[in-house]
PDB file of N, CA and C in Angstrom:
ATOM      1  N   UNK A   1      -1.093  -6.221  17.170  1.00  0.00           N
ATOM      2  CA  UNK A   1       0.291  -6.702  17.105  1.00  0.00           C
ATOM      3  C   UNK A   1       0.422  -7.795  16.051  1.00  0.00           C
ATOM      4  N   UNK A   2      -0.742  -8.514  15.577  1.00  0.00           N
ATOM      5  CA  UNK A   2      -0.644  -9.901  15.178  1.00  0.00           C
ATOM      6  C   UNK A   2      -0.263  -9.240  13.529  1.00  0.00           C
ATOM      7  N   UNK A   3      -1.006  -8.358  13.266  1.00  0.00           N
ATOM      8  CA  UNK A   3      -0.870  -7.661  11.748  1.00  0.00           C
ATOM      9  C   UNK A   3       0.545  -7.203  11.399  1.00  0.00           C
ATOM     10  N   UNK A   4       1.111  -6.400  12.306  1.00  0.00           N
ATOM     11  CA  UNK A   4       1.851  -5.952  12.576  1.00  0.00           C
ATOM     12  C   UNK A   4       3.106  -7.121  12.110  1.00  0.00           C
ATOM     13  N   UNK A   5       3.101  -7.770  13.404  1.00  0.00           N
ATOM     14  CA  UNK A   5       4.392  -9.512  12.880  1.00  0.00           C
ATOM     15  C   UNK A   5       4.204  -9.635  11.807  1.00  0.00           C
ATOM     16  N   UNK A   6       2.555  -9.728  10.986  1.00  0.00           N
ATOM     17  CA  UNK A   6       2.739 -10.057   9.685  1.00  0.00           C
ATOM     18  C   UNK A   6       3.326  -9.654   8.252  1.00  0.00           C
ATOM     19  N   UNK A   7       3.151  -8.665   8.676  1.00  0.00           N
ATOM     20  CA  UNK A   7       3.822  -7.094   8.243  1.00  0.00           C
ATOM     21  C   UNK A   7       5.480  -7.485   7.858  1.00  0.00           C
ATOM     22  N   UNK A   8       5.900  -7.479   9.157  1.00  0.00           N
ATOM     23  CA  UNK A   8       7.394  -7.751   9.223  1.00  0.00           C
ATOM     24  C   UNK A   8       7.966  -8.982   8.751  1.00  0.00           C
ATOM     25  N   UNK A   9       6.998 -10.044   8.400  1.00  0.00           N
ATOM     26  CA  UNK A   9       7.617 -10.974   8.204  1.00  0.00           C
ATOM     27  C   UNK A   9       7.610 -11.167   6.766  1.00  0.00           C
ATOM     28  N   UNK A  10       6.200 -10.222   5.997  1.00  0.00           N
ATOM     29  CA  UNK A  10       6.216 -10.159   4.671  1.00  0.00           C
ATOM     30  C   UNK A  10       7.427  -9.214   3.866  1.00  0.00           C
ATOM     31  N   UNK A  11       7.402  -8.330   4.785  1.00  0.00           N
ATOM     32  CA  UNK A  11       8.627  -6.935   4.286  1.00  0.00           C
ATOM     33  C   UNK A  11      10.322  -7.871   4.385  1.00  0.00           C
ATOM     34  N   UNK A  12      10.522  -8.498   5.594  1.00  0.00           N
ATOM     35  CA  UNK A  12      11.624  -9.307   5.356  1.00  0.00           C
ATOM     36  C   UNK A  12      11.661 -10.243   4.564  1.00  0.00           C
ATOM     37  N   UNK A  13      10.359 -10.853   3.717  1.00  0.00           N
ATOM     38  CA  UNK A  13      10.817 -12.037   2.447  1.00  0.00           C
ATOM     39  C   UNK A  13      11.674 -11.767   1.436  1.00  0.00           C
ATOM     40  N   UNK A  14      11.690 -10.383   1.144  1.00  0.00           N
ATOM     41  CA  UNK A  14      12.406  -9.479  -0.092  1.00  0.00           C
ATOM     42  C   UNK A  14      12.062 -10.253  -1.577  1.00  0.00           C
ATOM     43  N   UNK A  15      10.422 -10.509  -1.605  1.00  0.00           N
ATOM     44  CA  UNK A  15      10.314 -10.926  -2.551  1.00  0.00           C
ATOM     45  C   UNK A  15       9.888  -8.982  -3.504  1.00  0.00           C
ATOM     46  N   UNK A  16      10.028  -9.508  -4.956  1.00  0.00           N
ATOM     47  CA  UNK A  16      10.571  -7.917  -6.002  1.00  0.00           C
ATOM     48  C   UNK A  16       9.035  -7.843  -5.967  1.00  0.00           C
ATOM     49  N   UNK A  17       7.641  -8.035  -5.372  1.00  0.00           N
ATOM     50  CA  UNK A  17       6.441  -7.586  -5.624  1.00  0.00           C
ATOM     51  C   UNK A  17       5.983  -7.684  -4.038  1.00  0.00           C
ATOM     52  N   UNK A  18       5.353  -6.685  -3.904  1.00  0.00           N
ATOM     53  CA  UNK A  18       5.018  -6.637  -1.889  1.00  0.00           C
ATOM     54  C   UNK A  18       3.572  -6.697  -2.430  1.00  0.00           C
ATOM     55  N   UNK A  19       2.386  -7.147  -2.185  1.00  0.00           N
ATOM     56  CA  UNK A  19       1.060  -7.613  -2.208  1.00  0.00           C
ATOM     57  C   UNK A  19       0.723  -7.155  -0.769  1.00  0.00           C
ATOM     58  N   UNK A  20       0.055  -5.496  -0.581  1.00  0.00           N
ATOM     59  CA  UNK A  20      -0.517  -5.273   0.736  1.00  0.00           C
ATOM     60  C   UNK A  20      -2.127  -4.929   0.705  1.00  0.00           C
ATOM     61  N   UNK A  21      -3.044  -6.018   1.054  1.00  0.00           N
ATOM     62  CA  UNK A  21      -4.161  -5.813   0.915  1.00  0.00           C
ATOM     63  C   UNK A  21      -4.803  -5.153   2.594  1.00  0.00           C
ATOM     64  N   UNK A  22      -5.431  -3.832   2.408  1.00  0.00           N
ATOM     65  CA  UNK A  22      -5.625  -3.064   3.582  1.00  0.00           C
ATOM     66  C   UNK A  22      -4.731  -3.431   4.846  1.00  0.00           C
ATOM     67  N   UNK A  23      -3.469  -2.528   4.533  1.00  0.00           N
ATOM     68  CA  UNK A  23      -2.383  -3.157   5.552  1.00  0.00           C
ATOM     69  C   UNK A  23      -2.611  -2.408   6.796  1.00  0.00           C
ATOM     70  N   UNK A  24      -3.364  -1.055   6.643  1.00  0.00           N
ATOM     71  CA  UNK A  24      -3.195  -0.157   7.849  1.00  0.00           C
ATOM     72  C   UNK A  24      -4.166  -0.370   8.365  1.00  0.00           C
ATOM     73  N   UNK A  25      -5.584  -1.260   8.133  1.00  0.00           N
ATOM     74  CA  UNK A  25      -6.617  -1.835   8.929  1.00  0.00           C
ATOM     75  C   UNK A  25      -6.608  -1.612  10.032  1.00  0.00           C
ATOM     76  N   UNK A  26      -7.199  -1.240  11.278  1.00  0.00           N
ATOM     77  CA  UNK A  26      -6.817  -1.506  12.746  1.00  0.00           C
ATOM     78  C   UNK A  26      -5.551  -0.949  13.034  1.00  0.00           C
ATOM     79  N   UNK A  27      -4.748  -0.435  12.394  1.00  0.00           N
ATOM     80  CA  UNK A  27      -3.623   0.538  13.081  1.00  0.00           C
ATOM     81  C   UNK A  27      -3.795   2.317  13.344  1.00  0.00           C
ATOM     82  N   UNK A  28      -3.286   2.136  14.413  1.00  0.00           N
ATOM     83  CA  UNK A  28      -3.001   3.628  15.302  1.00  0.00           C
ATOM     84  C   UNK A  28      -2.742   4.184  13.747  1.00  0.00           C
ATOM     85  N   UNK A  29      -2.773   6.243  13.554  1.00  0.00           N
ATOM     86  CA  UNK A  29      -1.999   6.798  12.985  1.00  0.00           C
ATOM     87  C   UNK A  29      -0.893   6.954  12.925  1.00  0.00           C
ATOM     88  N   UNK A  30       0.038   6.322  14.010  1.00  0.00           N
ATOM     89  CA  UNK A  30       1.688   6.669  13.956  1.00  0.00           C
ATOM     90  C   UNK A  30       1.752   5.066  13.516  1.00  0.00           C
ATOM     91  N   UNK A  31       1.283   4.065  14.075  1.00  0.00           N
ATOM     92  CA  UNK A  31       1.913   2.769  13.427  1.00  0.00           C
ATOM     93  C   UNK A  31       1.743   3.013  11.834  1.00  0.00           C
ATOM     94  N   UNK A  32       0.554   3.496  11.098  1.00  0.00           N
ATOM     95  CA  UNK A  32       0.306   3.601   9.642  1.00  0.00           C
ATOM     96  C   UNK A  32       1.619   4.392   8.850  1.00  0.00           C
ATOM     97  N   UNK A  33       2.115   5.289   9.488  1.00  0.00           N
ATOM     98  CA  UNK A  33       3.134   6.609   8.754  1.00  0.00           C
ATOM     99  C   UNK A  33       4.394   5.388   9.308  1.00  0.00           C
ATOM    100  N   UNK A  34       4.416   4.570  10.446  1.00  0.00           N
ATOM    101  CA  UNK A  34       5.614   3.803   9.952  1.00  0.00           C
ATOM    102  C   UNK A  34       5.574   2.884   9.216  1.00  0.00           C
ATOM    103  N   UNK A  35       4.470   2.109   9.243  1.00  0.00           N
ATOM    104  CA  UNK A  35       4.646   1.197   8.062  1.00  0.00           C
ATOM    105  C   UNK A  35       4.657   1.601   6.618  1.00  0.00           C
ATOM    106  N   UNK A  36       4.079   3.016   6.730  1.00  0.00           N
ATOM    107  CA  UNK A  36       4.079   3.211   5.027  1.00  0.00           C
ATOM    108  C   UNK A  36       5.489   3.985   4.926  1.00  0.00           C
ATOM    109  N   UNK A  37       6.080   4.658   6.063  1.00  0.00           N
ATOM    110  CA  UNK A  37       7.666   4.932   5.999  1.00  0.00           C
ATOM    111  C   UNK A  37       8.366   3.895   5.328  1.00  0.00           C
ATOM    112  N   UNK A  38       8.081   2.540   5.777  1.00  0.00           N
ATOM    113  CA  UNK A  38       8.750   1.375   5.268  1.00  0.00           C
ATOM    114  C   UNK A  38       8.382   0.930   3.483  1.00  0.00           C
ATOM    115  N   UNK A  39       7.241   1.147   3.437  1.00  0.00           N
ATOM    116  CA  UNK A  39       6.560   0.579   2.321  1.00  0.00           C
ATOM    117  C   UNK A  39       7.050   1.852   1.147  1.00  0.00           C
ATOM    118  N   UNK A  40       7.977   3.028   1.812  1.00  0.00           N
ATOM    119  CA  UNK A  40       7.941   4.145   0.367  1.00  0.00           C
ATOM    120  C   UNK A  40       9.553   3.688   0.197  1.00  0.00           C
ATOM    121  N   UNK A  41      10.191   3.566   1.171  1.00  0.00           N
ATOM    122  CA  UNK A  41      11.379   3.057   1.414  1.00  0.00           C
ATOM    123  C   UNK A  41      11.620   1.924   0.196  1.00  0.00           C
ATOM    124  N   UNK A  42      10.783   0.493   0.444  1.00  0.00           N
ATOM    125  CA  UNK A  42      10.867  -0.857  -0.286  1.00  0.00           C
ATOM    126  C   UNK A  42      10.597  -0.156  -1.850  1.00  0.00           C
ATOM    127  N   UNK A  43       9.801   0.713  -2.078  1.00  0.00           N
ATOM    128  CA  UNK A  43       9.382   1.304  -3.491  1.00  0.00           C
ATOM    129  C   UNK A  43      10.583   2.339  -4.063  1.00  0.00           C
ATOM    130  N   UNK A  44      11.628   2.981  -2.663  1.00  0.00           N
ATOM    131  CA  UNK A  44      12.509   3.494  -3.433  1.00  0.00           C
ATOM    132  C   UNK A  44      14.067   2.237  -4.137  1.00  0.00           C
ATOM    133  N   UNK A  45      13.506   1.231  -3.198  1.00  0.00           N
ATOM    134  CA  UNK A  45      14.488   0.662  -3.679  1.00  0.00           C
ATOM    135  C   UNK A  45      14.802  -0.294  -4.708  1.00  0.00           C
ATOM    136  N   UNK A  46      13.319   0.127  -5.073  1.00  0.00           N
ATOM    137  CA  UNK A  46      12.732  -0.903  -6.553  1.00  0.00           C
ATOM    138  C   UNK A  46      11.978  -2.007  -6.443  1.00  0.00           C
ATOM    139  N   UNK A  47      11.175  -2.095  -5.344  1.00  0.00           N
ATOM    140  CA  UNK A  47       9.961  -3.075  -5.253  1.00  0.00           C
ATOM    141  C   UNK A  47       8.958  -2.615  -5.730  1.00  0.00           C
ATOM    142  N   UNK A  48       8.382  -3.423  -6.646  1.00  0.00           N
ATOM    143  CA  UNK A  48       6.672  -2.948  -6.694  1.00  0.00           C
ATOM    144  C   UNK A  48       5.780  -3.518  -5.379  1.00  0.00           C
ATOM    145  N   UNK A  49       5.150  -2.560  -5.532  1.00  0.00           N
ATOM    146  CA  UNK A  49       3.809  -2.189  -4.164  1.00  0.00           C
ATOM    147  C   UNK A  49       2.767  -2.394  -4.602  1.00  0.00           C
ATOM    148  N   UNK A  50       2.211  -3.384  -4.542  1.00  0.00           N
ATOM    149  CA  UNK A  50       0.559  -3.244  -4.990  1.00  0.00           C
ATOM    150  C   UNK A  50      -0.249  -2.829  -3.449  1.00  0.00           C
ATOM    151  N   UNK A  51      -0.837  -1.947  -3.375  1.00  0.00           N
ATOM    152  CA  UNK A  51      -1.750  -1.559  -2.322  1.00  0.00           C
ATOM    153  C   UNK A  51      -2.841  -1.267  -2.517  1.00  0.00           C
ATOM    154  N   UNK A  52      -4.055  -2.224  -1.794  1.00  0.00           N
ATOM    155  CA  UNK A  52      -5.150  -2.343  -2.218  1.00  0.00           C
ATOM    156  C   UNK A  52      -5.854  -1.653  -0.762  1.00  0.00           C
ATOM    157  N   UNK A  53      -6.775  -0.856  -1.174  1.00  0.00           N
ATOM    158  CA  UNK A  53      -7.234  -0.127   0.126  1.00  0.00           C
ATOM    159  C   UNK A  53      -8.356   1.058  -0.434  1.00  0.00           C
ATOM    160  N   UNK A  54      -9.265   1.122   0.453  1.00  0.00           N
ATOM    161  CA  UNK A  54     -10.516   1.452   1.091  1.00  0.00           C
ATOM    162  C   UNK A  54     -10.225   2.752   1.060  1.00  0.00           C
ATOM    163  N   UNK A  55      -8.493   3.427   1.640  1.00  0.00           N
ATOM    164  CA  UNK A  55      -8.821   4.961   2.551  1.00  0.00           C
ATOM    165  C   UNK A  55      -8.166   5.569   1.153  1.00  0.00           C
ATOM    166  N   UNK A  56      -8.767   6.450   0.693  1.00  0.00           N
ATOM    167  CA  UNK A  56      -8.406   7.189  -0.515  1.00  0.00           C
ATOM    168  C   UNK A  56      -7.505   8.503   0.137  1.00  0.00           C
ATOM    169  N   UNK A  57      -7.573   8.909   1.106  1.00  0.00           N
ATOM    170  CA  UNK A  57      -6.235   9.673   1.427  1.00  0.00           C
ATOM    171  C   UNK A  57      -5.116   8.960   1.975  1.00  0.00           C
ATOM    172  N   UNK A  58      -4.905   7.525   2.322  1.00  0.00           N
ATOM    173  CA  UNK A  58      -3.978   7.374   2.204  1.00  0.00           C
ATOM    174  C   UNK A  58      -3.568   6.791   0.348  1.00  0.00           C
ATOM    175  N   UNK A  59      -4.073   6.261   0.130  1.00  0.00           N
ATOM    176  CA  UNK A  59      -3.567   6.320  -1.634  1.00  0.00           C
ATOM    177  C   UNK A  59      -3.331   7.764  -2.177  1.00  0.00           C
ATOM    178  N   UNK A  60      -4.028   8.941  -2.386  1.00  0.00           N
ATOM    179  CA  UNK A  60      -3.659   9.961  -2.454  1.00  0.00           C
ATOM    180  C   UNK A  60      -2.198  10.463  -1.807  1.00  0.00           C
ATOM    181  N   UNK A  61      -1.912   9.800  -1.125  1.00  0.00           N
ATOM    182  CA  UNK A  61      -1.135  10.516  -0.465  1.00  0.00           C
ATOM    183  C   UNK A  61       0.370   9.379  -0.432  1.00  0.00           C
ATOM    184  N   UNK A  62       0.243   8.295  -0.740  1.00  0.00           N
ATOM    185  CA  UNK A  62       1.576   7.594  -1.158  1.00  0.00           C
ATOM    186  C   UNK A  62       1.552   6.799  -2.270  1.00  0.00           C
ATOM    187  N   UNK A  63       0.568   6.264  -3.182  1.00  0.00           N
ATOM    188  CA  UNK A  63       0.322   6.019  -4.533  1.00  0.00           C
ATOM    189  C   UNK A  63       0.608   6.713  -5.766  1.00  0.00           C
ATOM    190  N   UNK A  64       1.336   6.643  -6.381  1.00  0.00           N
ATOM    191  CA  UNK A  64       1.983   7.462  -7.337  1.00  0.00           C
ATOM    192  C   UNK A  64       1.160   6.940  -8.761  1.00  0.00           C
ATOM    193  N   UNK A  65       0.240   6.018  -8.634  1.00  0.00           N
ATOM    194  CA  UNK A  65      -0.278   5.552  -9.674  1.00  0.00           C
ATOM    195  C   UNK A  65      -1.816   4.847  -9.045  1.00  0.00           C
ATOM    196  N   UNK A  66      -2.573   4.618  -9.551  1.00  0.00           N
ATOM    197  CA  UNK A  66      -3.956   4.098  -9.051  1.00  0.00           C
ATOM    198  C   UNK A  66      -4.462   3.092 -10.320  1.00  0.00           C
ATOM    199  N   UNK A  67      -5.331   2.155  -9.943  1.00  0.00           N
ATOM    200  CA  UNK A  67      -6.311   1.561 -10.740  1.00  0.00           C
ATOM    201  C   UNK A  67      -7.380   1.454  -9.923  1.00  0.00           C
ATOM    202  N   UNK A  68      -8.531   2.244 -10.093  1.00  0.00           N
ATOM    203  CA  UNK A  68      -9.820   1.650  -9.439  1.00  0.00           C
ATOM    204  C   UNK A  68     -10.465   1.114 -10.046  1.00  0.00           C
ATOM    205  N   UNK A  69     -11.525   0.166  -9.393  1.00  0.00           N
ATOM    206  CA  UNK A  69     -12.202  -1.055  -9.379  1.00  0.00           C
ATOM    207  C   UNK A  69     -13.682  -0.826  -8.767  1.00  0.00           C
ATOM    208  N   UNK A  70     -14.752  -0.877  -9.474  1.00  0.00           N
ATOM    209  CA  UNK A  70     -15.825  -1.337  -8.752  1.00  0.00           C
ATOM    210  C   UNK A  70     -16.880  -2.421  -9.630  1.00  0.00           C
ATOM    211  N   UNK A  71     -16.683  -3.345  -8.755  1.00  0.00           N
ATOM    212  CA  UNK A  71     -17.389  -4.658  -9.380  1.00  0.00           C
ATOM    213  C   UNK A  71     -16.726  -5.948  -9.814  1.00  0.00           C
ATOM    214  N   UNK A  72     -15.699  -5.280  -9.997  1.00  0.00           N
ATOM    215  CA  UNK A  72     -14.432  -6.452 -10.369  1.00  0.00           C
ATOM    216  C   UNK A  72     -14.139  -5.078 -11.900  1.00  0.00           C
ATOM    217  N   UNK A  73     -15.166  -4.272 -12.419  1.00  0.00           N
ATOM    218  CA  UNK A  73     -14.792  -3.624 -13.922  1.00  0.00           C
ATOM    219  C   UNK A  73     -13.569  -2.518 -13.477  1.00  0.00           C
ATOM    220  N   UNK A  74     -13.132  -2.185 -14.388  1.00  0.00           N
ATOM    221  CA  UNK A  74     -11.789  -1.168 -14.361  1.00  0.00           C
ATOM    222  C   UNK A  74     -12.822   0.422 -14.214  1.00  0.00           C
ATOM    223  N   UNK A  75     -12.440   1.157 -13.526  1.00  0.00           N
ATOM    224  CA  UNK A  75     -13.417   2.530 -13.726  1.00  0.00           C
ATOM    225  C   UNK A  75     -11.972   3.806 -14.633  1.00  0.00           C
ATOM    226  N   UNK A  76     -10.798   3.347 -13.437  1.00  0.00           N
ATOM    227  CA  UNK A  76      -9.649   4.156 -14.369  1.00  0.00           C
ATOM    228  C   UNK A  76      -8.465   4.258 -14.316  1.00  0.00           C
ATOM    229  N   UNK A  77      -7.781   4.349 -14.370  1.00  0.00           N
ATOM    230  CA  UNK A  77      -6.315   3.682 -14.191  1.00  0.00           C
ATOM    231  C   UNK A  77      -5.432   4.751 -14.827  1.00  0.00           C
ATOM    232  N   UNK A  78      -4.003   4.983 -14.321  1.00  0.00           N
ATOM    233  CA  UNK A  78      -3.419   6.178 -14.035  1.00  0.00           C
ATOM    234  C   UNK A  78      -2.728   6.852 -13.189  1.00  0.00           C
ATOM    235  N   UNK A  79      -1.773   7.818 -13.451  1.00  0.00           N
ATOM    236  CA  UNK A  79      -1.225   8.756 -12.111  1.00  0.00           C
ATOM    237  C   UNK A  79      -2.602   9.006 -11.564  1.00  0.00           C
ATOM    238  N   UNK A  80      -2.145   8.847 -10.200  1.00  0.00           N
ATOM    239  CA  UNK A  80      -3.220   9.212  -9.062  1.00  0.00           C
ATOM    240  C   UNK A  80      -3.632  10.517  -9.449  1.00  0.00           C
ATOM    241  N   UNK A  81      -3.251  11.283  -9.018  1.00  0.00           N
ATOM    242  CA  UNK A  81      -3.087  12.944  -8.888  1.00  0.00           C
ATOM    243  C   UNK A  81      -4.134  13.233 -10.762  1.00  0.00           C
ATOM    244  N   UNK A  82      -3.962  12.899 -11.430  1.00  0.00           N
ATOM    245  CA  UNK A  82      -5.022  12.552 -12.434  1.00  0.00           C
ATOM    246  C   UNK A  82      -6.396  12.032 -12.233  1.00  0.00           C
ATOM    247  N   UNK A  83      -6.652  11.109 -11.240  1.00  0.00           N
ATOM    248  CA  UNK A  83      -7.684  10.781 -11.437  1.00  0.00           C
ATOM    249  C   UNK A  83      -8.500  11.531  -9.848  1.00  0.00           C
TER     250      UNK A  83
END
Protein backbone atom coordinates (compact mmCIF):
# COMPACT_ATOMS: atom_id res chain seq x y z
CA UNK A 1 0.00 0.00 0.00
CA UNK A 2 2.88 2.31 1.07
CA UNK A 3 4.23 2.28 -2.80
CA UNK A 4 1.14 2.53 -3.97
CA UNK A 5 0.27 6.26 -1.83
CA UNK A 6 3.51 7.00 -3.32
CA UNK A 7 2.50 6.44 -6.59
CA UNK A 8 -0.51 8.66 -6.20
CA UNK A 9 1.00 11.31 -4.72
CA UNK A 10 3.78 11.49 -7.44
CA UNK A 11 1.09 11.13 -10.44
CA UNK A 12 -0.96 14.04 -8.68
CA UNK A 13 2.22 16.57 -8.63
CA UNK A 14 1.60 17.08 -12.49
CA UNK A 15 5.05 17.79 -12.75
CA UNK A 16 5.79 17.58 -17.28
CA UNK A 17 8.56 14.61 -16.38
CA UNK A 18 7.19 11.44 -14.16
CA UNK A 19 10.67 9.72 -12.89
CA UNK A 20 9.39 5.92 -12.14
CA UNK A 21 12.21 3.90 -10.89
CA UNK A 22 10.86 0.03 -10.64
CA UNK A 23 7.34 1.24 -9.89
CA UNK A 24 5.63 -2.21 -10.20
CA UNK A 25 8.16 -3.77 -7.59
CA UNK A 26 6.03 -5.81 -5.13
CA UNK A 27 2.75 -5.26 -6.98
CA UNK A 28 -0.03 -7.83 -7.71
CA UNK A 29 -0.55 -8.18 -11.71
CA UNK A 30 -3.82 -6.22 -11.72
CA UNK A 31 -2.36 -3.36 -9.43
CA UNK A 32 0.71 -3.21 -12.29
CA UNK A 33 -1.94 -2.95 -15.57
CA UNK A 34 -3.52 -0.14 -13.32
CA UNK A 35 -0.84 1.76 -12.62
CA UNK A 36 0.62 1.48 -16.00
CA UNK A 37 -3.21 2.20 -17.26
CA UNK A 38 -2.39 5.47 -15.53
CA UNK A 39 1.19 5.93 -16.56
CA UNK A 40 0.04 5.40 -20.67
CA UNK A 41 -2.76 7.78 -19.91
CA UNK A 42 -0.08 10.71 -18.27
CA UNK A 43 2.12 9.84 -21.67
CA UNK A 44 -1.01 10.38 -23.80
CA UNK A 45 -1.39 13.54 -22.42
CA UNK A 46 2.09 14.72 -22.96
CA UNK A 47 4.17 13.78 -19.98
CA UNK A 48 7.41 12.28 -20.38
CA UNK A 49 7.87 8.87 -18.56
CA UNK A 50 11.14 7.87 -17.73
CA UNK A 51 10.78 4.15 -16.57
CA UNK A 52 13.54 2.47 -15.25
CA UNK A 53 13.02 -1.30 -14.73
CA UNK A 54 14.40 -4.79 -14.47
CA UNK A 55 11.11 -6.62 -16.24
CA UNK A 56 11.77 -6.40 -19.99
CA UNK A 57 8.20 -7.49 -20.81
CA UNK A 58 6.85 -4.96 -19.15
CA UNK A 59 9.07 -2.31 -21.17
CA UNK A 60 8.36 -4.32 -24.23
CA UNK A 61 5.15 -3.98 -23.76
CA UNK A 62 4.51 -0.11 -22.79
CA UNK A 63 7.90 1.62 -23.77
CA UNK A 64 7.75 3.00 -27.05
CA UNK A 65 11.42 3.85 -26.88
CA UNK A 66 14.32 2.18 -24.68
CA UNK A 67 17.91 3.08 -23.60
CA UNK A 68 19.78 0.24 -22.03
CA UNK A 69 22.45 0.44 -19.62
CA UNK A 70 24.91 -1.94 -18.24
CA UNK A 71 27.57 -0.52 -16.05
CA UNK A 72 26.52 2.92 -16.11
CA UNK A 73 27.84 2.48 -20.45
CA UNK A 74 25.00 3.00 -23.08
CA UNK A 75 24.60 -0.66 -24.86
CA UNK A 76 21.59 0.96 -27.21
CA UNK A 77 19.14 3.27 -27.45
CA UNK A 78 16.03 3.43 -29.67
CA UNK A 79 12.42 2.30 -30.58
CA UNK A 80 12.03 -0.61 -28.37
CA UNK A 81 10.56 -2.98 -30.86
CA UNK A 82 14.16 -2.35 -32.64
CA UNK A 83 16.19 -3.34 -30.17
Amino acid sequence: IRRKVTIAAVYAMQTPVLILDEPTAGLDWRSVEELMERVVELHRRGRTILLISHDMNLVAEYAPRCLLLRAGEVLANGPTREL
